[in-house]
Protein backbone atom coordinates (compact mmCIF):
# COMPACT_ATOMS: atom_id res chain seq x y z
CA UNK A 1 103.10 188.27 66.76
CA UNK A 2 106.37 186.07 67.39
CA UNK A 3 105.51 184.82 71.21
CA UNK A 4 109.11 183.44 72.27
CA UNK A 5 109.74 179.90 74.25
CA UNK A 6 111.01 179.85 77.61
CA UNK A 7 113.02 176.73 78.18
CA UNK A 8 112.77 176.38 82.32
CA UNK A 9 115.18 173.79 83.64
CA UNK A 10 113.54 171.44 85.76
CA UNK A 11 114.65 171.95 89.85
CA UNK A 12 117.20 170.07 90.72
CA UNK A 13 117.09 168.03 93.70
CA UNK A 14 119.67 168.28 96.88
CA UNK A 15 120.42 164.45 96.41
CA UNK A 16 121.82 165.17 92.61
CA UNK A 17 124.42 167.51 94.29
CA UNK A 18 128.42 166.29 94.91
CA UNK A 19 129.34 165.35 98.20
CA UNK A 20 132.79 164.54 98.53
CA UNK A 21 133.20 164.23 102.44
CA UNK A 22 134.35 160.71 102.91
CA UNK A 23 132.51 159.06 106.13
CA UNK A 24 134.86 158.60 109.05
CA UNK A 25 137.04 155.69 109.35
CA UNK A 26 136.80 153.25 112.37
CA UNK A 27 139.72 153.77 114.83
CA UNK A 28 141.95 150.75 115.30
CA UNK A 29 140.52 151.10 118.95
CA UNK A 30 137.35 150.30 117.70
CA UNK A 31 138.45 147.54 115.34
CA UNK A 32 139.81 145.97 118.21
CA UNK A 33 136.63 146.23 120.15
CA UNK A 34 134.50 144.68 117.24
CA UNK A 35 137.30 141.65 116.90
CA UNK A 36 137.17 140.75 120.13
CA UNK A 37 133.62 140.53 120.49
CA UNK A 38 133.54 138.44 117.86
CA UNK A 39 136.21 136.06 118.65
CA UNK A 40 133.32 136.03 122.41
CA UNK A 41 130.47 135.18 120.95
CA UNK A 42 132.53 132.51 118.78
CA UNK A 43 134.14 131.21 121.51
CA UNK A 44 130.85 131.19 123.64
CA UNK A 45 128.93 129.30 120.96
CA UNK A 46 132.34 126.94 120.29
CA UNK A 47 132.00 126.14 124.01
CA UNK A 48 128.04 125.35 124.03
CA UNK A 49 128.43 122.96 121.05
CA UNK A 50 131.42 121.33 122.60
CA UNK A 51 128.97 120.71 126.50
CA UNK A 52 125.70 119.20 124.37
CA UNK A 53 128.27 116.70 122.25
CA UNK A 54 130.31 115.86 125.87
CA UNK A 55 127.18 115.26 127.35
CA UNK A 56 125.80 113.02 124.69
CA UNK A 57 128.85 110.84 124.39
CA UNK A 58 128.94 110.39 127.78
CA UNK A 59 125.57 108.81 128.06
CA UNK A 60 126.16 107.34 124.98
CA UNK A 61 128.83 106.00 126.72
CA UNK A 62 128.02 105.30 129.56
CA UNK A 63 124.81 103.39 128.49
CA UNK A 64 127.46 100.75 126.60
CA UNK A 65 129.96 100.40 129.18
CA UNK A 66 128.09 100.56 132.30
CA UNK A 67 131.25 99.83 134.34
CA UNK A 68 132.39 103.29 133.75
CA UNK A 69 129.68 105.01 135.90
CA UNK A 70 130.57 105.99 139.28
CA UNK A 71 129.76 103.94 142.49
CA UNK A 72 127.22 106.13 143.67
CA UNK A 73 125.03 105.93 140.70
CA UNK A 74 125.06 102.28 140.73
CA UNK A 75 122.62 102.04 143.39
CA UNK A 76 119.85 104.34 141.65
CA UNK A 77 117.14 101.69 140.82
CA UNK A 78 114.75 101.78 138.12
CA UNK A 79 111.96 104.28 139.02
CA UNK A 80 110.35 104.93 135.31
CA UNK A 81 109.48 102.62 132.52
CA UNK A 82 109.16 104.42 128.74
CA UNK A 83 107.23 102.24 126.40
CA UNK A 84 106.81 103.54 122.75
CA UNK A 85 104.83 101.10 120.57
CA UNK A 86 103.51 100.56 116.67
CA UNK A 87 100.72 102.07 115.41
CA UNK A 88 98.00 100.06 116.23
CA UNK A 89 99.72 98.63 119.42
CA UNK A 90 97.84 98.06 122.14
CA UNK A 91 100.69 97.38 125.02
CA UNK A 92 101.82 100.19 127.26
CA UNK A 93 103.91 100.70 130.21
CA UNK A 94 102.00 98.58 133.14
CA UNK A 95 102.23 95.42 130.76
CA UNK A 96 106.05 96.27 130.43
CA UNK A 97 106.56 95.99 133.97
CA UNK A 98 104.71 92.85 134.50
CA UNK A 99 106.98 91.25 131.59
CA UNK A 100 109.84 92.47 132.79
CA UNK A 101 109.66 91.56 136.05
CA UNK A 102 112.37 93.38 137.59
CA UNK A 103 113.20 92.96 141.55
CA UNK A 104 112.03 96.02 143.27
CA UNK A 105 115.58 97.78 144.09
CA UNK A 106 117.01 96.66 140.63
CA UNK A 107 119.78 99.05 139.52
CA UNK A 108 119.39 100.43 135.88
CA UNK A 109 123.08 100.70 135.61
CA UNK A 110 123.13 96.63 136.46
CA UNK A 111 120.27 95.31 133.98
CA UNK A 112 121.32 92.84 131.35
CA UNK A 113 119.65 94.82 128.49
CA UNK A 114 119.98 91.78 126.21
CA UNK A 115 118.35 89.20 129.12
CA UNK A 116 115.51 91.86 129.07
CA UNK A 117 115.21 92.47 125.28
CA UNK A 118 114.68 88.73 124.61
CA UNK A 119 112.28 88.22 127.84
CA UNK A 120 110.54 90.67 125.54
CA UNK A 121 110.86 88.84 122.18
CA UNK A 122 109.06 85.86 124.04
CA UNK A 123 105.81 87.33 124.20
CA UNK A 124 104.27 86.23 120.51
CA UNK A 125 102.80 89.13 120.24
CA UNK A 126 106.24 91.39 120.17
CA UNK A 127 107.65 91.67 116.74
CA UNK A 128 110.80 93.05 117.81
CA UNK A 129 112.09 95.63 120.76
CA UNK A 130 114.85 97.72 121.35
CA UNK A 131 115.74 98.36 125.42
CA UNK A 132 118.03 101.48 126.33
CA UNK A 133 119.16 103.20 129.48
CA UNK A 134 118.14 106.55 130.20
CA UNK A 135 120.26 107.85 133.46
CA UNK A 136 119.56 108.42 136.04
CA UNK A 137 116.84 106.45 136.00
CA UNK A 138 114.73 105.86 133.01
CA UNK A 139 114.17 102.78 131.51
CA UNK A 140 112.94 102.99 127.21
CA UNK A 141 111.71 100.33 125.38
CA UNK A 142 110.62 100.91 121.84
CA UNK A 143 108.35 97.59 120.22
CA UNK A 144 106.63 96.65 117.08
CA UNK A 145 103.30 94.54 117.86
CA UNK A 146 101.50 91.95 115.94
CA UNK A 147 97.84 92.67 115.10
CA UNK A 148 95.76 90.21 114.89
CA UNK A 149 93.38 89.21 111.61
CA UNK A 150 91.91 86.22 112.89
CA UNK A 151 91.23 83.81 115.84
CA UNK A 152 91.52 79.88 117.11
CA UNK A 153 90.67 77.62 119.73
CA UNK A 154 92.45 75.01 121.07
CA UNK A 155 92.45 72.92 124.34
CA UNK A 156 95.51 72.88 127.00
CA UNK A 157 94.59 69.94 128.94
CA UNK A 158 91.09 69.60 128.17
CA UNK A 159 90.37 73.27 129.11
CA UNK A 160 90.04 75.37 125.61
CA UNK A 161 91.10 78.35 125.14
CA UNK A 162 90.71 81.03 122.54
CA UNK A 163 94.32 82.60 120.62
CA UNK A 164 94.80 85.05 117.98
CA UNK A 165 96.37 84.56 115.06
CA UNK A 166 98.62 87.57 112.86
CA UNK A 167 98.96 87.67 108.87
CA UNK A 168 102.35 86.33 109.26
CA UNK A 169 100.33 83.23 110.76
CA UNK A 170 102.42 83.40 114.34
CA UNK A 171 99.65 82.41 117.04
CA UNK A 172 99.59 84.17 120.38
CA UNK A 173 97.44 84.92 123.28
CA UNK A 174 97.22 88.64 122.67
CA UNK A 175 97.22 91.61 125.69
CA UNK A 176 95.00 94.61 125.82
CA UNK A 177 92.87 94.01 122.57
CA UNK A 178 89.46 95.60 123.32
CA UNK A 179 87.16 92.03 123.31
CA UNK A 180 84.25 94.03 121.22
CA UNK A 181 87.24 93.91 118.75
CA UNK A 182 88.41 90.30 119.01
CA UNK A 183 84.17 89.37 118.63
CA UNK A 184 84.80 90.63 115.13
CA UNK A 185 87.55 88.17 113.66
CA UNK A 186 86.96 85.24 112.30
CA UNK A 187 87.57 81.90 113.57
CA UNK A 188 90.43 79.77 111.53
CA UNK A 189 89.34 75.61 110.79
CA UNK A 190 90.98 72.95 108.74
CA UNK A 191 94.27 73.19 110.36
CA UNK A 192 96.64 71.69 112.64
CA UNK A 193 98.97 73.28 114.80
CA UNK A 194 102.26 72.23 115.53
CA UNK A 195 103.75 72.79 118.90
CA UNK A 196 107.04 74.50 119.58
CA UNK A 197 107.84 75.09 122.72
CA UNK A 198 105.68 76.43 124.93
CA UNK A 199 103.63 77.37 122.29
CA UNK A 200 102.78 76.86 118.20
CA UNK A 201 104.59 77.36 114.56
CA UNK A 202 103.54 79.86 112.52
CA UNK A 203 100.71 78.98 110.43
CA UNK A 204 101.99 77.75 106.87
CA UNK A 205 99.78 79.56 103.90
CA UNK A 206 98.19 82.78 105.97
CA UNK A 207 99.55 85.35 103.17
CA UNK A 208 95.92 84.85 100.76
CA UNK A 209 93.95 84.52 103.88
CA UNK A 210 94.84 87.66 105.47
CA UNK A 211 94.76 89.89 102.21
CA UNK A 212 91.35 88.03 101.68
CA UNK A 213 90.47 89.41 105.26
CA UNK A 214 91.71 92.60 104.72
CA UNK A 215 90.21 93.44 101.43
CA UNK A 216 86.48 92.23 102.33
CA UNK A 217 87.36 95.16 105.40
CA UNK A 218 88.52 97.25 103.05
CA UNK A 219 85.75 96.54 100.16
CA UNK A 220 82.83 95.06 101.89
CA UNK A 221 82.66 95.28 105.49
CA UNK A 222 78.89 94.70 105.51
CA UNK A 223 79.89 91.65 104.13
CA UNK A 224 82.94 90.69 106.80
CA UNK A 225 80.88 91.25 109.54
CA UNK A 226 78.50 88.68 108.67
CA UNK A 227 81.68 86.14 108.45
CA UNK A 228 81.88 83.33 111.08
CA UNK A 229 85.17 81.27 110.10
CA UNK A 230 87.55 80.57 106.99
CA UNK A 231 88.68 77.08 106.55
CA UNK A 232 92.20 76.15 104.90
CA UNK A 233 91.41 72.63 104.72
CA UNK A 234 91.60 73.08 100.61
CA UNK A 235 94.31 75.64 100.46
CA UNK A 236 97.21 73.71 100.01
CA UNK A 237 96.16 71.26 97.13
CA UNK A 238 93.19 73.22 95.83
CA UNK A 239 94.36 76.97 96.23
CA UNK A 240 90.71 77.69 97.87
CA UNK A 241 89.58 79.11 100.97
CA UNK A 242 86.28 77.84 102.39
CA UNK A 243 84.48 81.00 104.24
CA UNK A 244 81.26 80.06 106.34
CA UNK A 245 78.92 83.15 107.28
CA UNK A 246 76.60 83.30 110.50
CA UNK A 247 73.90 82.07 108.61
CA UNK A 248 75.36 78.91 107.29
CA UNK A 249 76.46 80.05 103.78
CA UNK A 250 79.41 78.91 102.46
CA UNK A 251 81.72 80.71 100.49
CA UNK A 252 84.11 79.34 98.23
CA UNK A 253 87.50 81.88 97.09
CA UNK A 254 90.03 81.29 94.95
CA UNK A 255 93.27 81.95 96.64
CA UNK A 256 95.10 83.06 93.42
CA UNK A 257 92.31 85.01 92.28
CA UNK A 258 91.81 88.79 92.59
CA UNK A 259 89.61 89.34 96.01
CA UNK A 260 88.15 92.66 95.21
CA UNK A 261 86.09 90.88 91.90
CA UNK A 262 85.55 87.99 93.88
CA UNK A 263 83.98 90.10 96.59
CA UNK A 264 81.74 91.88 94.30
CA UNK A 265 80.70 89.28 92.42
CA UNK A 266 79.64 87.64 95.87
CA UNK A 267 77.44 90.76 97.02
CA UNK A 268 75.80 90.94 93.68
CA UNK A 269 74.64 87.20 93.92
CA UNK A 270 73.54 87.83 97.40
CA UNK A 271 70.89 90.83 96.60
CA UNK A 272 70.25 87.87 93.89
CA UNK A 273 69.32 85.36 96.49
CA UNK A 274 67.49 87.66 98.70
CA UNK A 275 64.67 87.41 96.51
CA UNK A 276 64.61 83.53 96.87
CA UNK A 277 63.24 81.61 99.81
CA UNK A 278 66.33 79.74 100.91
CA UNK A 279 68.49 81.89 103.43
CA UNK A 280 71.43 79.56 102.73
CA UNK A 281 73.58 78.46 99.99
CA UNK A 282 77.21 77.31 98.78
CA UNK A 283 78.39 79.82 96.48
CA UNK A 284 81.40 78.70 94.37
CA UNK A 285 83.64 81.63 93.12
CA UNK A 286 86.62 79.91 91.68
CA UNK A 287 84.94 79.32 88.16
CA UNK A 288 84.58 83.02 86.94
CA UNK A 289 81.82 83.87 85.50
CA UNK A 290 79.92 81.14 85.64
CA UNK A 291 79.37 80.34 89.56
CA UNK A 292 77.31 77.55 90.88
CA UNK A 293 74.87 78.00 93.73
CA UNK A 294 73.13 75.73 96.01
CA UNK A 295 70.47 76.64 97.82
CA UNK A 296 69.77 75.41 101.27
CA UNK A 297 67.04 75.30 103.99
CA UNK A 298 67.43 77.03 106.61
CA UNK A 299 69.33 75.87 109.46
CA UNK A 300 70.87 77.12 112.89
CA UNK A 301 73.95 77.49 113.24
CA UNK A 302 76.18 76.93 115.95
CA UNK A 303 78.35 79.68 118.08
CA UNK A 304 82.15 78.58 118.09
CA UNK A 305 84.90 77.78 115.74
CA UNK A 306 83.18 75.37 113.90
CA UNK A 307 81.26 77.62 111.92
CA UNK A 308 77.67 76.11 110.33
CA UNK A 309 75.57 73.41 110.82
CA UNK A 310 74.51 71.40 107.55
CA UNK A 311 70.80 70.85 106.10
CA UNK A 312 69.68 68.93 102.46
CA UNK A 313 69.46 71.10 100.05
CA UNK A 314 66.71 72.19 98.16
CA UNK A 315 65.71 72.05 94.09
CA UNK A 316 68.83 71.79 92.19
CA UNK A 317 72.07 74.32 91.52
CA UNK A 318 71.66 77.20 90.33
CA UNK A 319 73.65 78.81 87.80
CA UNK A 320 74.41 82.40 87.60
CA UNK A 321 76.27 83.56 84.41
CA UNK A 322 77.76 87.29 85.77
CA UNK A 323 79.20 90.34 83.58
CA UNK A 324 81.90 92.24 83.92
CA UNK A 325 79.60 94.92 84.89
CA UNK A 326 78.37 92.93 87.80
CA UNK A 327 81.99 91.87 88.51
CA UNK A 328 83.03 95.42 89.23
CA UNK A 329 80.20 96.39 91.73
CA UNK A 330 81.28 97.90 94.72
């Protein structure tokens, strides 16, 4: 029996049917609306940008040429002081005012800017410092600060006193430094400073000793903190820097050399001389791998500058042959 085949269409769907009604036009009414708020909000936002530039360049302005600004806001004094500092800086806004020194009623529209900018620069512990007005009454400073790597003591008339000394090697007396922080750096020897002024040159040759400084930090803090001084009395001819511990040990660097070996090849010899009976030694790292020790008695050593105290020494030098194994400890 022949059973026939119905071919359905499939239902159509409303959205597949023609629809030619245009939409409806705007108006010129309403064209005229939309145009003009347009041309408002334009205008409005013309306006806004045109008040925040005025208003900068005016105090832009009127922080270069102060003699533009009205009579009656010469006589606003200083009320605020703004101090924004380096990272690490230790200086804020109470120190700023002491420096400064300004009289009481001072004017900010009257300040020499300059006269106060290098009042600033005189303190050895300001790198440099930028001084703006803020009206009506602000004051801003912005400074970079010296941080200090090491210490020194020296004597103004007979009466000594203890400075600080920065990795570019300028010396100054250093303000606000937490003194469980200054206990930790190292006294400088072998050196003599120069006067300039009412204070010192720069220390000639501190770029080896503060990266030597900063890598033990960085490397071997348990050994830093047992550090009592670094001499530079060999620096200059020999290239060496002479490091005395609490415990009288002396440590002798090679200023050319590569700190981070020579720091690991000291704390390998040093579990090495634990096991011996002398708690002192001279320990000569400028030779290598082969690195002579002396062993000393024991002595006590003196708090200060100075650094050790010294004692005979006892049996002969040792000789420690180390591998690049040993080198890379740490």
């Amino acid at each position: 029996m022949n059973q026939e085949v119905v071919d359905v269409p499939a239902t159509r769907s409303w959205r597949e049917i023609p629809q030619p009604v245009k939409p409806r036009a705007m108006s010129r009414g309403g064209r005229w609306r939309r145009a003009r708020h347009g041309v408002r909000i334009a205008a409005l936002a013309a306006l806004g940008v045109g008040l925040i530039w005025g208003g900068w360049s005016l105090v832009g302005a009127l922080g270069r040429h102060p003699q533009h600004v009205p009579a009656v806001a010469r006589a606003v004094p200083v009320r605020h002081f703004e101090l924004k500092t380096s990272a690490g800086g230790v200086l804020d806004a109470r120190w700023l005012e002491r420096t400064l020194a300004l009289p009481r009623a001072a004017a900010l529209v009257e300040l020499d800017l300059e006269r106060l900018r290098t009042r600033l620069l005189e303190e050895g512990q300001v790198i440099t410092a930028k001084v703006a007005r803020q009206f009506p009454d602000r004051l801003k400073v912005n400074i970079t600060e010296r941080v200090p790597v090491a210490r020194i003591r020296v004597e103004f008339s007979g009466v000594p006193r203890d400075l600080l000394v920065a990795p570019d090697g300028h010396v100054f007396q250093g303000t606000g430094f937490e003194p469980g922080l200054l206990a930790t750096l190292p006294w400088l020897s072998g050196l003599a400073l120069l006067p300039d002024g009412a204070g010192f040159r720069p220390i000639t040759g501190m770029a080896p000793v503060a990266q030597l400084l900063t890598d033990a930090q960085f490397s071997a803090m348990h050994l830093y903190q047992g550090w009592q001084s670094v001499s530079l009395a060999r620096l200059a001819i020999d290239r060496e820097l002479e490091v005395t511990t609490k415990n009288g040990t002396v440590i002798v660097f090679n200023a050319t050399g590569d700190f981070f070996v020579q720091l690991a090849t000291l704390d390998y010899l040093l579990d090495r001389l634990a096991q011996t009976p002398a708690t002192r030694a001279r320990i000569d790292l400028t030779l290598g791998r082969n690195v002579p020790v002396m062993p000393q008695a024991p002595a006590v050593v003196a708090e200060g500058p100075a650094g050790g105290a010294t004692s005979s020494p006892v049996g002969l030098p040792l000789i420690f042959s180390v591998s690049p194994i040993s080198q890379s400890k740490n």
